[in-house]
PDB file of N, CA and C in Angstrom:
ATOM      1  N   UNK A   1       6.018  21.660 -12.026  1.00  0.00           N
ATOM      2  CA  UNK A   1       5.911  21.344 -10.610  1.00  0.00           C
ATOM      3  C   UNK A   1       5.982  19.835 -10.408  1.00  0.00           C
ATOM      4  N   UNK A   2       6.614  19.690  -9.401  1.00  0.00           N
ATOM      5  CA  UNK A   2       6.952  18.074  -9.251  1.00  0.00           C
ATOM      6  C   UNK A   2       6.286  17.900  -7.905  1.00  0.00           C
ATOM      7  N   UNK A   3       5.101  17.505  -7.671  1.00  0.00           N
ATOM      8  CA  UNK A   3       4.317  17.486  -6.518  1.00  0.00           C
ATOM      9  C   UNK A   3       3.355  16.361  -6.522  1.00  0.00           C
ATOM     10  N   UNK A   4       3.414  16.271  -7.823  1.00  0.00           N
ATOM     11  CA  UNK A   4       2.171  14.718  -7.501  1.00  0.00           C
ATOM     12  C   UNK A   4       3.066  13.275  -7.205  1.00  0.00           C
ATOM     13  N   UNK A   5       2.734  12.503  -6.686  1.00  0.00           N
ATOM     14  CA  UNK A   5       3.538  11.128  -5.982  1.00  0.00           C
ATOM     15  C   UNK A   5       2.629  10.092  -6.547  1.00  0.00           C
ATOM     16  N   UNK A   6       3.708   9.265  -6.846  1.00  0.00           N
ATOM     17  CA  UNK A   6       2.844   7.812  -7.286  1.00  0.00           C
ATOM     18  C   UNK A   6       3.602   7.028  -5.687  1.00  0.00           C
ATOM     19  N   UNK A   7       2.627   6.562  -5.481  1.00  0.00           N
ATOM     20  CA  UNK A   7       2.387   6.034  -4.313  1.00  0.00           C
ATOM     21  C   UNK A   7       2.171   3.966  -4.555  1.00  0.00           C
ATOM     22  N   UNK A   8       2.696   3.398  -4.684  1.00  0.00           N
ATOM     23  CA  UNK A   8       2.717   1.976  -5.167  1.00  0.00           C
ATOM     24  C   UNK A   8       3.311   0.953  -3.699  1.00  0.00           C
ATOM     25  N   UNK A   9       2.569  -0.439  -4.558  1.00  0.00           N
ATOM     26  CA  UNK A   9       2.493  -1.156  -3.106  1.00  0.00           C
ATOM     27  C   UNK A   9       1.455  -1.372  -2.562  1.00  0.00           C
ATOM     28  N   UNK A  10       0.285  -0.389  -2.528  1.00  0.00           N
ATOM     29  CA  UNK A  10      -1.030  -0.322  -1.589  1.00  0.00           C
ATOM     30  C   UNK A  10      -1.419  -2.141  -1.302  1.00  0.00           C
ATOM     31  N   UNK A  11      -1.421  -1.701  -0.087  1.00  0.00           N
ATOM     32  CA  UNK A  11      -2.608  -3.075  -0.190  1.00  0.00           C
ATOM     33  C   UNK A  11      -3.753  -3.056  -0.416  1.00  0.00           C
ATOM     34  N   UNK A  12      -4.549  -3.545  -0.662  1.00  0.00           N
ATOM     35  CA  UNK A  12      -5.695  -3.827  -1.431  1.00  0.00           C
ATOM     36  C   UNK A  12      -7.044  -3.316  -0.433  1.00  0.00           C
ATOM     37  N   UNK A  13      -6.666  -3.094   1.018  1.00  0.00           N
ATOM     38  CA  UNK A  13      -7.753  -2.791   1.650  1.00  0.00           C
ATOM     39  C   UNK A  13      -7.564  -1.333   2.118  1.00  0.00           C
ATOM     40  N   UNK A  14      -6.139  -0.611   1.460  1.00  0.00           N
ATOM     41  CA  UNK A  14      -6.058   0.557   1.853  1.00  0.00           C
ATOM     42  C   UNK A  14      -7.226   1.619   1.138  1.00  0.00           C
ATOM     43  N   UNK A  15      -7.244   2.520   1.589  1.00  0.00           N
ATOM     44  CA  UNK A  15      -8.553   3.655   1.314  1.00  0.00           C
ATOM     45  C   UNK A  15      -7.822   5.029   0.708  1.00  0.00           C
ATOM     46  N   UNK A  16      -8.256   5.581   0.662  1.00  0.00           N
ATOM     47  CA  UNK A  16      -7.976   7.136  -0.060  1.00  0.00           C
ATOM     48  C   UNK A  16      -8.066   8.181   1.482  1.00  0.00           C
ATOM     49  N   UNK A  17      -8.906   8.010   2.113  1.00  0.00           N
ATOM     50  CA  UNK A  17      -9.118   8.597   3.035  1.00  0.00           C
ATOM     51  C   UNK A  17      -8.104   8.198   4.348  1.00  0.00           C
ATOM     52  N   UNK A  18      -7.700   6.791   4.515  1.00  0.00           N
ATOM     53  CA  UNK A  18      -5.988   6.487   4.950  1.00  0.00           C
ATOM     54  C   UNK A  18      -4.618   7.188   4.523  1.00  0.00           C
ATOM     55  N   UNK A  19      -5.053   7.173   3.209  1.00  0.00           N
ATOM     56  CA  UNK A  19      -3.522   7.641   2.673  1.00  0.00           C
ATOM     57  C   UNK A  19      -3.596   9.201   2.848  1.00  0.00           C
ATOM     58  N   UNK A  20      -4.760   9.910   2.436  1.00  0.00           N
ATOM     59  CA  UNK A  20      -5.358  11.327   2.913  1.00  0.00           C
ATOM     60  C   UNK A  20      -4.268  11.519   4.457  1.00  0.00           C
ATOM     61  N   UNK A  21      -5.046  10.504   5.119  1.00  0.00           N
ATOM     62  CA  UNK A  21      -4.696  10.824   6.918  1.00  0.00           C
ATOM     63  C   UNK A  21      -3.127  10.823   6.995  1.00  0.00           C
ATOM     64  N   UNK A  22      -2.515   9.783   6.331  1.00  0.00           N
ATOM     65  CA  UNK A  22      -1.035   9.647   6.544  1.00  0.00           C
ATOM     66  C   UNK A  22      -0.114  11.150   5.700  1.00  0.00           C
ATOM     67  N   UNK A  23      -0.875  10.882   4.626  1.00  0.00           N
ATOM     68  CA  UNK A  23       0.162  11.833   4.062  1.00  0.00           C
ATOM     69  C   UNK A  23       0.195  14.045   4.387  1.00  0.00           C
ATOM     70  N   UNK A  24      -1.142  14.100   5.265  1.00  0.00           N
ATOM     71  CA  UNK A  24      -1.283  15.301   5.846  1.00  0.00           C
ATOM     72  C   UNK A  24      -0.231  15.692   6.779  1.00  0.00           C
ATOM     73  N   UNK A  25       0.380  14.146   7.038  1.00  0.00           N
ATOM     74  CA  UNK A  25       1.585  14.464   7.971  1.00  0.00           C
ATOM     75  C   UNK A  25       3.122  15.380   7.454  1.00  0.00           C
ATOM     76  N   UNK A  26       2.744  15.289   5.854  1.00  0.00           N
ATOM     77  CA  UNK A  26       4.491  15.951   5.355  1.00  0.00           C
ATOM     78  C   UNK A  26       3.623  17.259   4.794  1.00  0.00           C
ATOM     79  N   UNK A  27       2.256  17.473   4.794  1.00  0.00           N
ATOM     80  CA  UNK A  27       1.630  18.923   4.350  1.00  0.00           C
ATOM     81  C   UNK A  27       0.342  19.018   3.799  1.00  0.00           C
ATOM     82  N   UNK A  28      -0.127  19.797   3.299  1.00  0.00           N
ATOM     83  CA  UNK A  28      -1.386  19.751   2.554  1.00  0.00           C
ATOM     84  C   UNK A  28      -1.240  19.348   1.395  1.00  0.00           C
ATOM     85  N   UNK A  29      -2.373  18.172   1.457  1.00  0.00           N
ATOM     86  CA  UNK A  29      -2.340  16.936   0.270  1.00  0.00           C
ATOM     87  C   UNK A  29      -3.696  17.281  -0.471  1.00  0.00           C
ATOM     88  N   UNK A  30      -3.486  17.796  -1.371  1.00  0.00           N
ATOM     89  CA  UNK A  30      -4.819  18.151  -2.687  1.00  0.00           C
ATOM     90  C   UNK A  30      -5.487  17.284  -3.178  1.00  0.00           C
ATOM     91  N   UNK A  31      -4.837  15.981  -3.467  1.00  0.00           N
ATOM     92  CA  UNK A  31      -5.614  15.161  -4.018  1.00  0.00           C
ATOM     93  C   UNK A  31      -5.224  13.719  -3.702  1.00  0.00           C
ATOM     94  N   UNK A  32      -6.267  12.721  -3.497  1.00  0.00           N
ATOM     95  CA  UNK A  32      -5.890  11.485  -3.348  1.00  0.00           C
ATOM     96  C   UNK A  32      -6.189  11.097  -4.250  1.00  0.00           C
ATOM     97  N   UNK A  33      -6.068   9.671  -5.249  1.00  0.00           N
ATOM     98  CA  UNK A  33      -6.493   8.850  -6.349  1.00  0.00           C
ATOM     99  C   UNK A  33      -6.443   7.330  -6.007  1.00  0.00           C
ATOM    100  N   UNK A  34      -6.814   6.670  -5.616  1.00  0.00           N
ATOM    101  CA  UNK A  34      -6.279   5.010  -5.954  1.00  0.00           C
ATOM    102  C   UNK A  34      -6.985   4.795  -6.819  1.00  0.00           C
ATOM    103  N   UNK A  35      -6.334   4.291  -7.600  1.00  0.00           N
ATOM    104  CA  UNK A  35      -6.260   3.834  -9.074  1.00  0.00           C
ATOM    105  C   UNK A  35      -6.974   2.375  -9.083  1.00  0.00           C
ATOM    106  N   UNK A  36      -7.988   2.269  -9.687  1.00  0.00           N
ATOM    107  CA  UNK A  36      -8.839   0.907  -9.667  1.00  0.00           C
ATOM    108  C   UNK A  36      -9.478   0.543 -10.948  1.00  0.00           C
ATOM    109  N   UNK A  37      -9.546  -1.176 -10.826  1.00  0.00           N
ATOM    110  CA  UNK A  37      -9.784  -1.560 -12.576  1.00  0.00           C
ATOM    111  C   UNK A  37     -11.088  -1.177 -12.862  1.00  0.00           C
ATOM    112  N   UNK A  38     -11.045  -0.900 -14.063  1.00  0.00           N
ATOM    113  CA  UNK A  38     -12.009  -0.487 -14.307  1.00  0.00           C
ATOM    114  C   UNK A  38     -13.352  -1.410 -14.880  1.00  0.00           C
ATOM    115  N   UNK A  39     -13.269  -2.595 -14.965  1.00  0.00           N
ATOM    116  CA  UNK A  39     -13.804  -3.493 -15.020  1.00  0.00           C
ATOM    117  C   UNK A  39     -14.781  -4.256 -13.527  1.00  0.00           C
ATOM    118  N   UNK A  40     -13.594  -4.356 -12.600  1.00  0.00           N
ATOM    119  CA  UNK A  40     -13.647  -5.027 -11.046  1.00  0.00           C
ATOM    120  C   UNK A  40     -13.975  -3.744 -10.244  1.00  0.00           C
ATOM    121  N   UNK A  41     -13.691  -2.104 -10.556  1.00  0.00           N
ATOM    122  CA  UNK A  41     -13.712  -1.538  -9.282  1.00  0.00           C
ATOM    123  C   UNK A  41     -12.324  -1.939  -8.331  1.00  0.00           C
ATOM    124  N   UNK A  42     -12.044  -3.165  -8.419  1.00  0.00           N
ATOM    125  CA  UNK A  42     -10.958  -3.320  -7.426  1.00  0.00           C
ATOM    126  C   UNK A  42      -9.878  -2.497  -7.462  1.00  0.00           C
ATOM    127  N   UNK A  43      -8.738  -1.771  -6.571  1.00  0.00           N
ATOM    128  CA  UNK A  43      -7.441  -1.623  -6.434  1.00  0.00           C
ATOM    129  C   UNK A  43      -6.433  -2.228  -7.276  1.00  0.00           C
ATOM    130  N   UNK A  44      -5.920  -1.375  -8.050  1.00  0.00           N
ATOM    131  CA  UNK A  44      -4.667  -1.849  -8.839  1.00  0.00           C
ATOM    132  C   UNK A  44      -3.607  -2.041  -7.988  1.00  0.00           C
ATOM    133  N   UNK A  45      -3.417  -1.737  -6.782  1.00  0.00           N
ATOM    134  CA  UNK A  45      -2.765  -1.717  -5.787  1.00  0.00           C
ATOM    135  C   UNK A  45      -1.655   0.137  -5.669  1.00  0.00           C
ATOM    136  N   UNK A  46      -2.076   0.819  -6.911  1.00  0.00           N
ATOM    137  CA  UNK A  46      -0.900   2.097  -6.651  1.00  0.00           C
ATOM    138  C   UNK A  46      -2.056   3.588  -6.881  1.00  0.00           C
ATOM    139  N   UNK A  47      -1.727   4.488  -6.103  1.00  0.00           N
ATOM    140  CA  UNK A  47      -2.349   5.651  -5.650  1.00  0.00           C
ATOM    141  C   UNK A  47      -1.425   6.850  -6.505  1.00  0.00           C
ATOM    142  N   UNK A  48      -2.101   8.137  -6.553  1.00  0.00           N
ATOM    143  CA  UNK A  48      -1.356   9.171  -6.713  1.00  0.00           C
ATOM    144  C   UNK A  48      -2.065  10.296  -5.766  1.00  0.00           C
ATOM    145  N   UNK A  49      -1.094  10.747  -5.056  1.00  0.00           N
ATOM    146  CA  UNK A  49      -1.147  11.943  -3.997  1.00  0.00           C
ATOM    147  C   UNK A  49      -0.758  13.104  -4.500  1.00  0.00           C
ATOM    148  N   UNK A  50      -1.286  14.398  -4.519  1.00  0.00           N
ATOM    149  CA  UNK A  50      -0.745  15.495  -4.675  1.00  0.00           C
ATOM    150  C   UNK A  50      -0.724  16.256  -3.872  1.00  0.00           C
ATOM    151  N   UNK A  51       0.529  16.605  -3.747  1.00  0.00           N
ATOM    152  CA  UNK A  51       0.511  17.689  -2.327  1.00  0.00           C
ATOM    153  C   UNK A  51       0.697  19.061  -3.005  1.00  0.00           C
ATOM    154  N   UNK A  52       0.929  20.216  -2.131  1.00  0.00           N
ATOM    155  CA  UNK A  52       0.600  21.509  -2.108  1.00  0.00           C
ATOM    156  C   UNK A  52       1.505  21.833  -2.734  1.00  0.00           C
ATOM    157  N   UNK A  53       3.211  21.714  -2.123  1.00  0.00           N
ATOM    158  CA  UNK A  53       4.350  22.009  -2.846  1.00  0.00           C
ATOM    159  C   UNK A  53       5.617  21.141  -2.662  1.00  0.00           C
ATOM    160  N   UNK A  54       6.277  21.709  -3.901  1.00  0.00           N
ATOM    161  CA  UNK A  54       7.128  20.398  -4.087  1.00  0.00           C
ATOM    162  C   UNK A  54       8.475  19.974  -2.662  1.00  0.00           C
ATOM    163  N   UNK A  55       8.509  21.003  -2.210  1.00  0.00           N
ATOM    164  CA  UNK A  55       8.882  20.760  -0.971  1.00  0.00           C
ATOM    165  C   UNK A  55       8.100  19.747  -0.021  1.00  0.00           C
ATOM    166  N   UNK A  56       6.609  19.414   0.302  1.00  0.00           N
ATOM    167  CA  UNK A  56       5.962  18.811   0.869  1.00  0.00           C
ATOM    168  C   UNK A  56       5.917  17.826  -0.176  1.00  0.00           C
ATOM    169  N   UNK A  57       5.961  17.735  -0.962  1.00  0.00           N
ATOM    170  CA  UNK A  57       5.935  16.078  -2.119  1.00  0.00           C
ATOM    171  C   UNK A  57       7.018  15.649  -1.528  1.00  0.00           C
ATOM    172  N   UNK A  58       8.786  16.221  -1.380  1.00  0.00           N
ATOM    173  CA  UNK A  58       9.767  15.569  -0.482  1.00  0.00           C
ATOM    174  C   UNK A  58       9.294  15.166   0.267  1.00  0.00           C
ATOM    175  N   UNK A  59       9.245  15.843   1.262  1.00  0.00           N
ATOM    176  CA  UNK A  59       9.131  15.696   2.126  1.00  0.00           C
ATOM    177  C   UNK A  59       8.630  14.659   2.671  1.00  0.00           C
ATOM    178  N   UNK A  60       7.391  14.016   1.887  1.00  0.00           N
ATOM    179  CA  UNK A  60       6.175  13.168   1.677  1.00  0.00           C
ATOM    180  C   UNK A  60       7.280  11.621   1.398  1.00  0.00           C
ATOM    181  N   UNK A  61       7.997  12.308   0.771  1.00  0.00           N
ATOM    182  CA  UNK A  61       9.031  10.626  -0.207  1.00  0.00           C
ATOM    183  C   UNK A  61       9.940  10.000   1.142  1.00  0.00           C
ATOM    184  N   UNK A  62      10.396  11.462   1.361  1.00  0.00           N
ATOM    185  CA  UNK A  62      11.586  10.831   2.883  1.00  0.00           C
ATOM    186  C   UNK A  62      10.827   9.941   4.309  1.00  0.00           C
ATOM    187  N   UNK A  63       9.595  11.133   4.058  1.00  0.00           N
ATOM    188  CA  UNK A  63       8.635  10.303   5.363  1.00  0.00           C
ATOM    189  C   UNK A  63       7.979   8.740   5.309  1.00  0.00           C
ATOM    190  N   UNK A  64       8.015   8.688   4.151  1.00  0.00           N
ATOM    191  CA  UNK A  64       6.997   7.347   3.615  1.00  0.00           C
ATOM    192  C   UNK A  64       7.244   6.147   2.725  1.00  0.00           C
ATOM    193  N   UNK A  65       8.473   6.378   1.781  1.00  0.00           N
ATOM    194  CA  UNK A  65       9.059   5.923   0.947  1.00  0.00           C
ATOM    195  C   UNK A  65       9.374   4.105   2.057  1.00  0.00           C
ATOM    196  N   UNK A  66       9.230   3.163   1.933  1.00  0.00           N
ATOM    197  CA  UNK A  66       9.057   2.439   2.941  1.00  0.00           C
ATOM    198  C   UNK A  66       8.422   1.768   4.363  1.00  0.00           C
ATOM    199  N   UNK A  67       7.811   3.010   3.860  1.00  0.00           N
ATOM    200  CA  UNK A  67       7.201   2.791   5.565  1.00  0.00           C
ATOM    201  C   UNK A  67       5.472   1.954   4.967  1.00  0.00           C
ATOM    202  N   UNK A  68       5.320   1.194   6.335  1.00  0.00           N
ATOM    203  CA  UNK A  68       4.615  -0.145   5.892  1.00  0.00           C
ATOM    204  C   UNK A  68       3.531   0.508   6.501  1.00  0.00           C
ATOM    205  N   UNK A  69       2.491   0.756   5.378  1.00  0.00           N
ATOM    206  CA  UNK A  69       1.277   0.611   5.662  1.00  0.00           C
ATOM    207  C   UNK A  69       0.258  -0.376   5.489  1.00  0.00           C
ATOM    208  N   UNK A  70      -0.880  -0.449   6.533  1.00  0.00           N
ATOM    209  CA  UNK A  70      -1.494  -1.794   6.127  1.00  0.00           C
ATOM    210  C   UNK A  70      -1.273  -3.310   5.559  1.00  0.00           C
ATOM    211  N   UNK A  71       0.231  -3.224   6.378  1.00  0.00           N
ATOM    212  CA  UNK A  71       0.865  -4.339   6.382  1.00  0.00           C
ATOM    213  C   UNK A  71       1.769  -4.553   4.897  1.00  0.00           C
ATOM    214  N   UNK A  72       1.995  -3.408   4.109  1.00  0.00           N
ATOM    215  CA  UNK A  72       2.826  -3.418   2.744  1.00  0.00           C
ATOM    216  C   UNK A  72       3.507  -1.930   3.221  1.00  0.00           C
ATOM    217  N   UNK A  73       4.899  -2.320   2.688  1.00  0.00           N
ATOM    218  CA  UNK A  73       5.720  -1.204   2.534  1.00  0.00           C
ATOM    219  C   UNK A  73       5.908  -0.269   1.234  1.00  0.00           C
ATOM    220  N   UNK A  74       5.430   0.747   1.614  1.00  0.00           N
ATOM    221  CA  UNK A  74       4.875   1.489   0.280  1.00  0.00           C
ATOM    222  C   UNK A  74       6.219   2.348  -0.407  1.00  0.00           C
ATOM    223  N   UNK A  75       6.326   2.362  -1.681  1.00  0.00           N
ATOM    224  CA  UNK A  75       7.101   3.089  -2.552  1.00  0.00           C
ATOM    225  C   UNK A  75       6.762   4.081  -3.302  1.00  0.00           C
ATOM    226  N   UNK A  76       7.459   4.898  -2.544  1.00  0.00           N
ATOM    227  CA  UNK A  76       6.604   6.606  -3.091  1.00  0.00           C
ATOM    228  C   UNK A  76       7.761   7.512  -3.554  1.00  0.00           C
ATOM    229  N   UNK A  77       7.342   8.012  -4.805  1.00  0.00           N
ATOM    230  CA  UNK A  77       8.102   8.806  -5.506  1.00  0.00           C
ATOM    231  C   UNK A  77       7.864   9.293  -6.650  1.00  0.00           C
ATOM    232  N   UNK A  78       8.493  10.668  -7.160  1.00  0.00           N
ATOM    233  CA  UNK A  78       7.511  11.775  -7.979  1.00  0.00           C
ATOM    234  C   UNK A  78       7.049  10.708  -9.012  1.00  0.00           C
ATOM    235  N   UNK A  79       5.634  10.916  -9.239  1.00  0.00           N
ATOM    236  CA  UNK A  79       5.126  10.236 -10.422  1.00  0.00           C
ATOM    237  C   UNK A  79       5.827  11.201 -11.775  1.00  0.00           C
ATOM    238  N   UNK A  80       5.393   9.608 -12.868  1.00  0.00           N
ATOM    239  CA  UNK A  80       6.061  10.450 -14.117  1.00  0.00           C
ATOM    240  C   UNK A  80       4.582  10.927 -15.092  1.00  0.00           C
ATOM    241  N   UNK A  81       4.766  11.663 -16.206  1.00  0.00           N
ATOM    242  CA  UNK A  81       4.045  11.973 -16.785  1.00  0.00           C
ATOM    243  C   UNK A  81       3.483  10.755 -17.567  1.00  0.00           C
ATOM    244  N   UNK A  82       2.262  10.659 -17.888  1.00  0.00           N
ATOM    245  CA  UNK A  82       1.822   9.602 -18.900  1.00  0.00           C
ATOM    246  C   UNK A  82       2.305   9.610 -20.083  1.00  0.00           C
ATOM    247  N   UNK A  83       2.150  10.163 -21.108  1.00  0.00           N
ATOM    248  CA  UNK A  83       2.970  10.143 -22.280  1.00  0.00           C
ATOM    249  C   UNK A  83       4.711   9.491 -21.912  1.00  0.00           C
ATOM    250  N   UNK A  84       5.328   9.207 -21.234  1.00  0.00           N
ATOM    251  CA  UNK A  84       6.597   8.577 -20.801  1.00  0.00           C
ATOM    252  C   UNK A  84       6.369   7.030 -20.594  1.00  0.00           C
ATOM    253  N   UNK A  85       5.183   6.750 -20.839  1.00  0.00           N
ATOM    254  CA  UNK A  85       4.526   5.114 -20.451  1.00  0.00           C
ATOM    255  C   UNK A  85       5.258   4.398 -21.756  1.00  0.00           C
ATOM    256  N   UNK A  86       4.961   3.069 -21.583  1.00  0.00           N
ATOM    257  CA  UNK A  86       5.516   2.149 -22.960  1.00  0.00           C
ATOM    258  C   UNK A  86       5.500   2.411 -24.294  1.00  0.00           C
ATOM    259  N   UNK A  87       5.652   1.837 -25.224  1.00  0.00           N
ATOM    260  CA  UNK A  87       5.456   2.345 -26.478  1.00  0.00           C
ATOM    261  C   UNK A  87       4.144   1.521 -27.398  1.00  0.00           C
ATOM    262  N   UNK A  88       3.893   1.392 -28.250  1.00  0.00           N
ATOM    263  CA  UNK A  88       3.194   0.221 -29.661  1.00  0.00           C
ATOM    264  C   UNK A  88       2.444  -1.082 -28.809  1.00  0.00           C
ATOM    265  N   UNK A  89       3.858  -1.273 -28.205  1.00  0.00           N
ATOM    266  CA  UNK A  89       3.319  -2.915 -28.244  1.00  0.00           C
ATOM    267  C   UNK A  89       2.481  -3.461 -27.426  1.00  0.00           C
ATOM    268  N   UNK A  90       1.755  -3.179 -26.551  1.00  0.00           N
ATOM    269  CA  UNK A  90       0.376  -3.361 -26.470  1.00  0.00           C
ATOM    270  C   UNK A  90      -0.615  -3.536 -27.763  1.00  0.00           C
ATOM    271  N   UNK A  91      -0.528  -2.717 -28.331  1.00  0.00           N
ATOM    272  CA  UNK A  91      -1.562  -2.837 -29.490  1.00  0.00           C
ATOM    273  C   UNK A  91      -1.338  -4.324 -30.364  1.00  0.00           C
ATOM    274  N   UNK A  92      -0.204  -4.836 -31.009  1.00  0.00           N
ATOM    275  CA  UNK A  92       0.338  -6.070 -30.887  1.00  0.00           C
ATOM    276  C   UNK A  92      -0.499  -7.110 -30.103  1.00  0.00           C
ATOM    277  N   UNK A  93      -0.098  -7.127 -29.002  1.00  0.00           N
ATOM    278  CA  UNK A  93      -0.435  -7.886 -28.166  1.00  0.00           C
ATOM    279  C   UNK A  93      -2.280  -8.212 -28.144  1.00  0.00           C
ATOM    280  N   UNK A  94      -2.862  -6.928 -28.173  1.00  0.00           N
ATOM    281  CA  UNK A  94      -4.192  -7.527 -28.254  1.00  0.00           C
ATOM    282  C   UNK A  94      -4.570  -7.751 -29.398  1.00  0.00           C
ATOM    283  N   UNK A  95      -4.332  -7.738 -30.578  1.00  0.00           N
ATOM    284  CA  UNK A  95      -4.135  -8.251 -31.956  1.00  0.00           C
ATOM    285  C   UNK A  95      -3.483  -9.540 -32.328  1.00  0.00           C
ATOM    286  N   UNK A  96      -3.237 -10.217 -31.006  1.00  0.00           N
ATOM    287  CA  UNK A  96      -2.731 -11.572 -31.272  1.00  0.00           C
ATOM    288  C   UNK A  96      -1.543 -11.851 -31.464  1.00  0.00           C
ATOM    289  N   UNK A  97      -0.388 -11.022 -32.195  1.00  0.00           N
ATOM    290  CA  UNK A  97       0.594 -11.213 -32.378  1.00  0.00           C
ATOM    291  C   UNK A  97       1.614 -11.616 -31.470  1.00  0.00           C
ATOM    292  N   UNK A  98       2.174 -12.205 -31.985  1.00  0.00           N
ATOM    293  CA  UNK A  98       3.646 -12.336 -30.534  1.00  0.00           C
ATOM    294  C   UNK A  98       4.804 -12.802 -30.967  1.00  0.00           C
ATOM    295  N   UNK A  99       5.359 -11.967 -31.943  1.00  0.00           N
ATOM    296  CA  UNK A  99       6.693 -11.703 -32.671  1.00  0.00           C
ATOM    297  C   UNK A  99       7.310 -13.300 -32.717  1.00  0.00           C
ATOM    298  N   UNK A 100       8.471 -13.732 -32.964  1.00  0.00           N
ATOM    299  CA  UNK A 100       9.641 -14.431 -33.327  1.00  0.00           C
ATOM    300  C   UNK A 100       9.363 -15.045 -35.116  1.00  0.00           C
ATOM    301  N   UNK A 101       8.648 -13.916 -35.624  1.00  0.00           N
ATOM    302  CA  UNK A 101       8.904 -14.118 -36.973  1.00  0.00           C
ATOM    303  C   UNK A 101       8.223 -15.493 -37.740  1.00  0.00           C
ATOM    304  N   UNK A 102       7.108 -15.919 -37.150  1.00  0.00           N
ATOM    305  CA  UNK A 102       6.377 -17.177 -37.980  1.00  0.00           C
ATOM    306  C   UNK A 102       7.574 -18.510 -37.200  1.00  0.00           C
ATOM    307  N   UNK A 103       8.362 -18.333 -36.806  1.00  0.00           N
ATOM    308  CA  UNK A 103       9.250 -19.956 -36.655  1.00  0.00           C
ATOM    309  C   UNK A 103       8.542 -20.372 -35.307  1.00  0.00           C
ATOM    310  N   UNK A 104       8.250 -21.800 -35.420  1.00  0.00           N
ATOM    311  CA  UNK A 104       8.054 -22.563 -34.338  1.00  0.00           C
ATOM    312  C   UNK A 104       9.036 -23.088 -33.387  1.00  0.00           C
ATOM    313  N   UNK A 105       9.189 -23.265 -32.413  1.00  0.00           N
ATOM    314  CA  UNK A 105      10.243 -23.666 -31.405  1.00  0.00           C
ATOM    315  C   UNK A 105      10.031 -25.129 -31.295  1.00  0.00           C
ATOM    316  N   UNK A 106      10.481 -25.885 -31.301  1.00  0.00           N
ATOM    317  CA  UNK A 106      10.694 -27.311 -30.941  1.00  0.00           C
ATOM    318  C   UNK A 106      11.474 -27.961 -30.296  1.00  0.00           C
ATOM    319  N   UNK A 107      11.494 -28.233 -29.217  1.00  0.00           N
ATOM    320  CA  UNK A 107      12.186 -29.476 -28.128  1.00  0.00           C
ATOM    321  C   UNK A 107      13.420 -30.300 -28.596  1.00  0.00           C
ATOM    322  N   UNK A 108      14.836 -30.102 -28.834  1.00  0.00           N
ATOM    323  CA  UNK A 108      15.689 -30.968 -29.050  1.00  0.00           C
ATOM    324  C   UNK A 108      15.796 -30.728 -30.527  1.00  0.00           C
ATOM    325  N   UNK A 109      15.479 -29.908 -31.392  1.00  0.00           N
ATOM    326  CA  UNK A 109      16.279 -29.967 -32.742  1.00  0.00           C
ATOM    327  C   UNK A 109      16.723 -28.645 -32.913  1.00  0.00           C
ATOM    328  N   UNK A 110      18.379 -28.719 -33.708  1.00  0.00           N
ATOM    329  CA  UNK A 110      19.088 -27.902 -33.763  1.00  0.00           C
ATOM    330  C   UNK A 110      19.849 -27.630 -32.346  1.00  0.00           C
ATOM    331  N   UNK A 111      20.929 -26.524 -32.587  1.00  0.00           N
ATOM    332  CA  UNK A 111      21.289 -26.434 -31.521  1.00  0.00           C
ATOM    333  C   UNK A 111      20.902 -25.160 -31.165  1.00  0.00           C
ATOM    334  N   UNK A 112      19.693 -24.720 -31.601  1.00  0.00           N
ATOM    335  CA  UNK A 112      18.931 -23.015 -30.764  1.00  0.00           C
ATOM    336  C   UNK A 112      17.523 -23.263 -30.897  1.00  0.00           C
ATOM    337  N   UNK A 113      17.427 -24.539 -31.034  1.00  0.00           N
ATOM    338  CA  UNK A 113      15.565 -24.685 -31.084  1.00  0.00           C
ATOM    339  C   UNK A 113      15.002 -24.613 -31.827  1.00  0.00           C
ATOM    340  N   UNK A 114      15.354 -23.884 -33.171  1.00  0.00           N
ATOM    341  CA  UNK A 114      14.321 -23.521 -33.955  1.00  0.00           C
ATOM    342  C   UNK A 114      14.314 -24.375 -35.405  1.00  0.00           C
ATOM    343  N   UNK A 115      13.132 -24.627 -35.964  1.00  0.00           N
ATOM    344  CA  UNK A 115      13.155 -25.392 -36.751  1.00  0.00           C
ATOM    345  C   UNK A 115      13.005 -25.047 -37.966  1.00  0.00           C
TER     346      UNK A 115
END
């Protein structure tokens, strides 16, 4: 079933219970989410909506896909599954690493920088 919507863009003062109100307009919406850090509580700025059926998830994309709420124009369209997210390199990254193989870059020697 292709019915849940990632909803991106939010502004930061939008609510669950807003997006609830707006999106009842393309059908019955099961679930609201805005997605917030988990550190701050704050808004990541993107939501996921689930509506009833995948006809009303369209429906939901044609009605809203642009349309400016709370002063941001929101981009809505079928969310993807998690497992489809990035790959490894995060893990890298908080391990310090940051690839180009041990060479240092330097200002003006050679003709590709590297020394």
């Amino acid at each position: 079933m292709e019915n849940k919507l990632y909803v991106g863009n939010l502004s930061y003062s939008s609510n669950e219970s807003s997006l609830q109100t707006l999106f009842e307009q393309a059908g019955t919406v099961k679930s609201v989410q805005i997605i917030k850090d988990r550190e701050t509580g704050r808004s990541k700025g993107f939501a996921f909506v689930e509506m009833e059926t995948e006809e009303e998830a369209q429906k939901a994309i044609g009605l809203f896909n642009g349309k400016e709420l709370d002063g941001r124009a929101l981009k809505v369209n079928i969310a993807r599954p998690r497992e489809e997210r990035g790959g490894s390199g995060g893990d890298d990254r908080r391990r310090g690493y940051r690839g180009g193989g041990g060479r240092s870059q330097k200002q003006g020697s050679g003709d590709r920088g590297w020394s």
